[in-house]
C-alpha atoms as a PDB file:
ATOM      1  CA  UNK A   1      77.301  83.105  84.804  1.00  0.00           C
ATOM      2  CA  UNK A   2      75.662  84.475  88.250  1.00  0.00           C
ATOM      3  CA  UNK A   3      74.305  88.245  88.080  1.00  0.00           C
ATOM      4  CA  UNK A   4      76.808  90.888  89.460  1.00  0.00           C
ATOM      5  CA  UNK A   5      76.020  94.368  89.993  1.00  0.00           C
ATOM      6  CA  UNK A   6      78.457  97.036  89.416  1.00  0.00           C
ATOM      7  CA  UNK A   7      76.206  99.764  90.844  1.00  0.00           C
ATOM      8  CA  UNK A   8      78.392  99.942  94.140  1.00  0.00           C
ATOM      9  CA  UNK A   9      81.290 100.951  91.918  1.00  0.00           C
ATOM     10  CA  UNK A  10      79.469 103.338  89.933  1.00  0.00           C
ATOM     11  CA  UNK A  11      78.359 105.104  93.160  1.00  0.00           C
ATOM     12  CA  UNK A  12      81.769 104.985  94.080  1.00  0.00           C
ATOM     13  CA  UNK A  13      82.236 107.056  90.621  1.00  0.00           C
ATOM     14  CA  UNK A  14      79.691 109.289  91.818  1.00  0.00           C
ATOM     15  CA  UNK A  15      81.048 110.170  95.255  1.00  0.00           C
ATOM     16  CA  UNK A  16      84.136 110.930  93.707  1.00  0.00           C
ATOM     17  CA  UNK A  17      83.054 113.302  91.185  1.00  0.00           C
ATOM     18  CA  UNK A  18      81.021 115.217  94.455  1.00  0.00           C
ATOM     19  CA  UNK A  19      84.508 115.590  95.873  1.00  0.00           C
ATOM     20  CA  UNK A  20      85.738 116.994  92.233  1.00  0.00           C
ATOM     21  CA  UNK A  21      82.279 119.592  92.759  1.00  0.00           C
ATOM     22  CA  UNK A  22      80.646 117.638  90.153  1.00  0.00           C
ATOM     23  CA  UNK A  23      77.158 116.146  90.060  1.00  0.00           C
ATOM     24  CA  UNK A  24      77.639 113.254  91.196  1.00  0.00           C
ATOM     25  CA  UNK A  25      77.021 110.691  88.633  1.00  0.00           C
ATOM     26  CA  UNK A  26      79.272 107.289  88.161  1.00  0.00           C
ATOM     27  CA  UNK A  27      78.972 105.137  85.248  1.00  0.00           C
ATOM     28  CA  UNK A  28      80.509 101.637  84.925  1.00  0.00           C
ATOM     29  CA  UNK A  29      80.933 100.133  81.771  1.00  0.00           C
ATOM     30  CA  UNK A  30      81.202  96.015  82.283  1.00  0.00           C
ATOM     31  CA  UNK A  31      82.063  93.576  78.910  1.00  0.00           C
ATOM     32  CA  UNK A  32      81.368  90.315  78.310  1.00  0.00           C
ATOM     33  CA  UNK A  33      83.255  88.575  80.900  1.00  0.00           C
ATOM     34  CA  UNK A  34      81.487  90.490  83.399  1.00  0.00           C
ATOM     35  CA  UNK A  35      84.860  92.199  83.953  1.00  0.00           C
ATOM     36  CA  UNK A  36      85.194  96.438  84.322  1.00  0.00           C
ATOM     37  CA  UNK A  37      86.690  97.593  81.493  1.00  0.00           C
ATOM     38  CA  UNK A  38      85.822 101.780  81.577  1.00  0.00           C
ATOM     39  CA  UNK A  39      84.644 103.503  84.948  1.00  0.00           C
ATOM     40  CA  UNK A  40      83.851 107.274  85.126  1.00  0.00           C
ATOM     41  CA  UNK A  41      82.589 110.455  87.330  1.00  0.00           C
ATOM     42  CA  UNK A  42      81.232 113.422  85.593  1.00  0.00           C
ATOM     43  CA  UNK A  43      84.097 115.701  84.764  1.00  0.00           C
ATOM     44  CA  UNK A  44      81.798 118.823  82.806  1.00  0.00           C
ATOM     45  CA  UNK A  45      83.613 121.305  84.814  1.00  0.00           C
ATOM     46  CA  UNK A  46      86.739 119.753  85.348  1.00  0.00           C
ATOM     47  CA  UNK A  47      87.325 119.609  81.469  1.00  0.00           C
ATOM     48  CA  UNK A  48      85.281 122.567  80.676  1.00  0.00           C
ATOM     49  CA  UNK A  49      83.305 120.060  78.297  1.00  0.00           C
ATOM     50  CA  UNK A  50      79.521 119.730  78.321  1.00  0.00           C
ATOM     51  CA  UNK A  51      79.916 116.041  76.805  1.00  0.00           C
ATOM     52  CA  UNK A  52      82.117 114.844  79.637  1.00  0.00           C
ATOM     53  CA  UNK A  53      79.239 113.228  81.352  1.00  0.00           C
ATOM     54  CA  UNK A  54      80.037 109.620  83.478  1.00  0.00           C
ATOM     55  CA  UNK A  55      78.856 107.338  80.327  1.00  0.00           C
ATOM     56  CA  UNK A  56      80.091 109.279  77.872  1.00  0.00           C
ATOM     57  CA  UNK A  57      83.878 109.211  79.541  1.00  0.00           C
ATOM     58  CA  UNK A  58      83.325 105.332  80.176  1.00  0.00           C
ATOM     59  CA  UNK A  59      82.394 104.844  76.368  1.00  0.00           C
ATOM     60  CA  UNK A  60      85.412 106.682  75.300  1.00  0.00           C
ATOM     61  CA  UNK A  61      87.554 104.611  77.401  1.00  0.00           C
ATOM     62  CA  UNK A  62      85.685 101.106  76.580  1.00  0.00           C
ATOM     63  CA  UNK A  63      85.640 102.175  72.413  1.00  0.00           C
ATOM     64  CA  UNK A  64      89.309 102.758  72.706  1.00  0.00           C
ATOM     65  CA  UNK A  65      90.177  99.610  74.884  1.00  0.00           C
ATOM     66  CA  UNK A  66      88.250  97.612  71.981  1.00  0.00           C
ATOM     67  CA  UNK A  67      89.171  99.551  69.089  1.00  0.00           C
ATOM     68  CA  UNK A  68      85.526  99.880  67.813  1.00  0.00           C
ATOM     69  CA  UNK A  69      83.404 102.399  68.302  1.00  0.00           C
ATOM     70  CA  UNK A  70      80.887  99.409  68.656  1.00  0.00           C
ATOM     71  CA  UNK A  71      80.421  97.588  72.230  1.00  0.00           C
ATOM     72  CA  UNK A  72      77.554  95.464  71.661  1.00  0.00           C
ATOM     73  CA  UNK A  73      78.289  92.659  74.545  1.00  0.00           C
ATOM     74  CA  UNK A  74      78.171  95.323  77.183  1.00  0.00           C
ATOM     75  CA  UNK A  75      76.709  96.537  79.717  1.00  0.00           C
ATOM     76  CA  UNK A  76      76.607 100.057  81.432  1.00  0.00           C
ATOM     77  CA  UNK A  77      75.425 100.730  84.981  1.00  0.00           C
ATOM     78  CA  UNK A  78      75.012 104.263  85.995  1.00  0.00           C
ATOM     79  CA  UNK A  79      73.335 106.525  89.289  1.00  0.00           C
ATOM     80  CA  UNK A  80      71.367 107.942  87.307  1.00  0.00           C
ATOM     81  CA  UNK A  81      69.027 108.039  83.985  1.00  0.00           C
ATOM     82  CA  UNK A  82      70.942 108.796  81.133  1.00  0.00           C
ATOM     83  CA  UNK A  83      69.978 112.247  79.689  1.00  0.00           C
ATOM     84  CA  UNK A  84      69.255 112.113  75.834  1.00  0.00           C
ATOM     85  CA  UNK A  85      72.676 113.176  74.910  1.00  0.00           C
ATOM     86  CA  UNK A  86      73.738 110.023  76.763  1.00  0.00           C
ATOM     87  CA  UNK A  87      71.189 107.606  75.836  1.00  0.00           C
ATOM     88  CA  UNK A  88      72.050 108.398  71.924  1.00  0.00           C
ATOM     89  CA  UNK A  89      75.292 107.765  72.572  1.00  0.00           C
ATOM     90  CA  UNK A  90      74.437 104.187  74.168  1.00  0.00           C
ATOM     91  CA  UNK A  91      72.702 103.368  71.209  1.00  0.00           C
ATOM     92  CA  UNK A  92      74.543 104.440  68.558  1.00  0.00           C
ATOM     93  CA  UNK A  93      77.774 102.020  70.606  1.00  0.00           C
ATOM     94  CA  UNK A  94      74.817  99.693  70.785  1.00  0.00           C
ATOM     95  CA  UNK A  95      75.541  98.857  74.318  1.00  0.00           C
ATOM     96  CA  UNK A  96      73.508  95.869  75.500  1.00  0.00           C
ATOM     97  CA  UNK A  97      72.084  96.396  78.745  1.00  0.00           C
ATOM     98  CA  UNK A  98      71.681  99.480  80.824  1.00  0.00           C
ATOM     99  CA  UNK A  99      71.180  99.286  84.395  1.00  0.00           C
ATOM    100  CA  UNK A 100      70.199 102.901  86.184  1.00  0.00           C
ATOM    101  CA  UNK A 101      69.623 103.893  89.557  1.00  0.00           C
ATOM    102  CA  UNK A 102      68.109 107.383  90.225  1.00  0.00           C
ATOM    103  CA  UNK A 103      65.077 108.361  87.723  1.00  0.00           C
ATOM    104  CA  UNK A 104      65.404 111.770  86.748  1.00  0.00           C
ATOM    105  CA  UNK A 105      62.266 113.541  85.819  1.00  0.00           C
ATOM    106  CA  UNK A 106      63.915 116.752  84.592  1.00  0.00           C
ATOM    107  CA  UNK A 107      66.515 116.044  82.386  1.00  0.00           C
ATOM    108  CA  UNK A 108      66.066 112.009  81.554  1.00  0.00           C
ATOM    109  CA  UNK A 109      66.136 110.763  77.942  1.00  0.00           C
ATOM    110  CA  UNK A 110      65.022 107.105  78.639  1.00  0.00           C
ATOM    111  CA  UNK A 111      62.019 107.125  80.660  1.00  0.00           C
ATOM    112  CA  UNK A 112      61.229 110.714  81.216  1.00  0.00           C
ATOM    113  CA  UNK A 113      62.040 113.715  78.476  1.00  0.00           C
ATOM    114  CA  UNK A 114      62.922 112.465  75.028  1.00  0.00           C
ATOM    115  CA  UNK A 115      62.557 108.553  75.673  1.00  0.00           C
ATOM    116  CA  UNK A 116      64.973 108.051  72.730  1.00  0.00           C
ATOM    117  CA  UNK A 117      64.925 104.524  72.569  1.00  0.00           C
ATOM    118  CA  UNK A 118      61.401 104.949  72.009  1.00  0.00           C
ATOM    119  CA  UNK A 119      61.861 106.790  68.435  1.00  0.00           C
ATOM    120  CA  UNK A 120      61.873 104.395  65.252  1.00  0.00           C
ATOM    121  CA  UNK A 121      65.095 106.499  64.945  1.00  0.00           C
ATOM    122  CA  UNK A 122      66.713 104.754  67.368  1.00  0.00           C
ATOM    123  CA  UNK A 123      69.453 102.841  66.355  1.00  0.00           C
ATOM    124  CA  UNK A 124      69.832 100.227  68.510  1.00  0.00           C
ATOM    125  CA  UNK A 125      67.367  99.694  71.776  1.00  0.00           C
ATOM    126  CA  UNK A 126      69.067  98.155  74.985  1.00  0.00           C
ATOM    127  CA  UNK A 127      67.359  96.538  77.392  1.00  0.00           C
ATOM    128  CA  UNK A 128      66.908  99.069  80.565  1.00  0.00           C
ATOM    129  CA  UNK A 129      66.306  98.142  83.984  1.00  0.00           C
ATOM    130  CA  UNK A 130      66.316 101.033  86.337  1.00  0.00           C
ATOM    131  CA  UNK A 131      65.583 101.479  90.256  1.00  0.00           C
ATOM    132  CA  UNK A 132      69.183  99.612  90.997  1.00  0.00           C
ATOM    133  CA  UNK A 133      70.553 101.315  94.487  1.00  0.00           C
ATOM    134  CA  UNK A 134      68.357 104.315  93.583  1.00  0.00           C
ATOM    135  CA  UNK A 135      67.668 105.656  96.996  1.00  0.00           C
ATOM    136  CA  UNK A 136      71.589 105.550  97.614  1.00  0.00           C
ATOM    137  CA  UNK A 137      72.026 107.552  94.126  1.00  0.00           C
ATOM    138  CA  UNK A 138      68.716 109.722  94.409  1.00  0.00           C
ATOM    139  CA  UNK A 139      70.269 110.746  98.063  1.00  0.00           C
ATOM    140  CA  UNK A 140      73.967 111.393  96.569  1.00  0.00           C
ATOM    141  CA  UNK A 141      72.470 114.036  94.528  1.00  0.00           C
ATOM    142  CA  UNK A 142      69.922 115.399  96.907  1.00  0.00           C
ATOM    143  CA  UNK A 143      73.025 116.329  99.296  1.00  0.00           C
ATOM    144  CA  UNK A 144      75.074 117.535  96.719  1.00  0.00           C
ATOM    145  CA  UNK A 145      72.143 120.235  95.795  1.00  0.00           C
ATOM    146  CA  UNK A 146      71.445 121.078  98.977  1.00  0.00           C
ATOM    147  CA  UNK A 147      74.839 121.482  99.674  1.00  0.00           C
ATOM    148  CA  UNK A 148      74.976 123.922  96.539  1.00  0.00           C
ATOM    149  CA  UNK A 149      71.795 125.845  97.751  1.00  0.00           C
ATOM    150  CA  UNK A 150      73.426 126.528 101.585  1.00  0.00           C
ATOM    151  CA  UNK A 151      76.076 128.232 100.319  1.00  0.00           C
ATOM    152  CA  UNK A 152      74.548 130.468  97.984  1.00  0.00           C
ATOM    153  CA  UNK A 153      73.964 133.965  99.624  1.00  0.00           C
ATOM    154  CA  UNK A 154      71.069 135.338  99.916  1.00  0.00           C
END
């Protein structure tokens, strides 16, 4: 089987949840056949839920496609490091791969912050690649603050 990425579809995700007024982060979740089976934007505000982040809306929909609330032949690529809420969540569906674009320093639970998967706690540890399209998904979310910040008054 020849590589495929699915970040252009997860930035896709992104852009839309911008439009929505939500940070823009996309998350595609991609099973064994290589083959999109759960794609999300963030929808926090939209739903008024702090959980509704991009992966965990994509796991929801991928659990209850495969009736398990186990997906360990996938793979999840999303714009941006999962925070630790996030990354517990990939673990405990013991997703297989995560790909990431944008590293995020602040709020980050795989390479920055908590590190989860670094814990002898952790469940299940995916492999992570990160950097994938991150100057397209560091810049989504660059414009999308700075669009926040110009219309705040002074």
């Amino acid at each position: 089987m020849v590589f495929k990425s699915h970040m252009e579809q997860a930035l896709a995700e992104a852009r839309a949840a911008a439009d929505r007024g939500e940070v823009p982060v996309g998350a595609v979740l991609v099973g064994p056949d290589a083959k999109v089976v759960a794609a999300a934007g963030n929808r926090t505000r939209e739903l008024n839920d702090p959980t509704a982040h991009a992966e965990i809306l994509a796991l929801r929909e991928a659990c209850a496609k495969a009736g398990s609330e186990r997906l360990p032949e996938h793979d999840l690529y999303v714009t941006l490091e999962p925070c630790a809420m996030c990354a517990a969540a990939l673990a405990a569906a013991r997703i297989r791969r995560i790909y990431y674009g944008a590293a995020d320093p602040k709020s980050g639970g795989v390479a920055h912050g908590a590190r989860v998967f670094s814990h002898p706690q952790a469940h299940h540890v995916p492999e992570v690649y990160d950097g994938i399209a991150s100057e397209d998904a560091a810049a989504l979310l660059k414009d999308f603050f700075t669009s926040r910040r110009k219309d705040v008054p002074d």
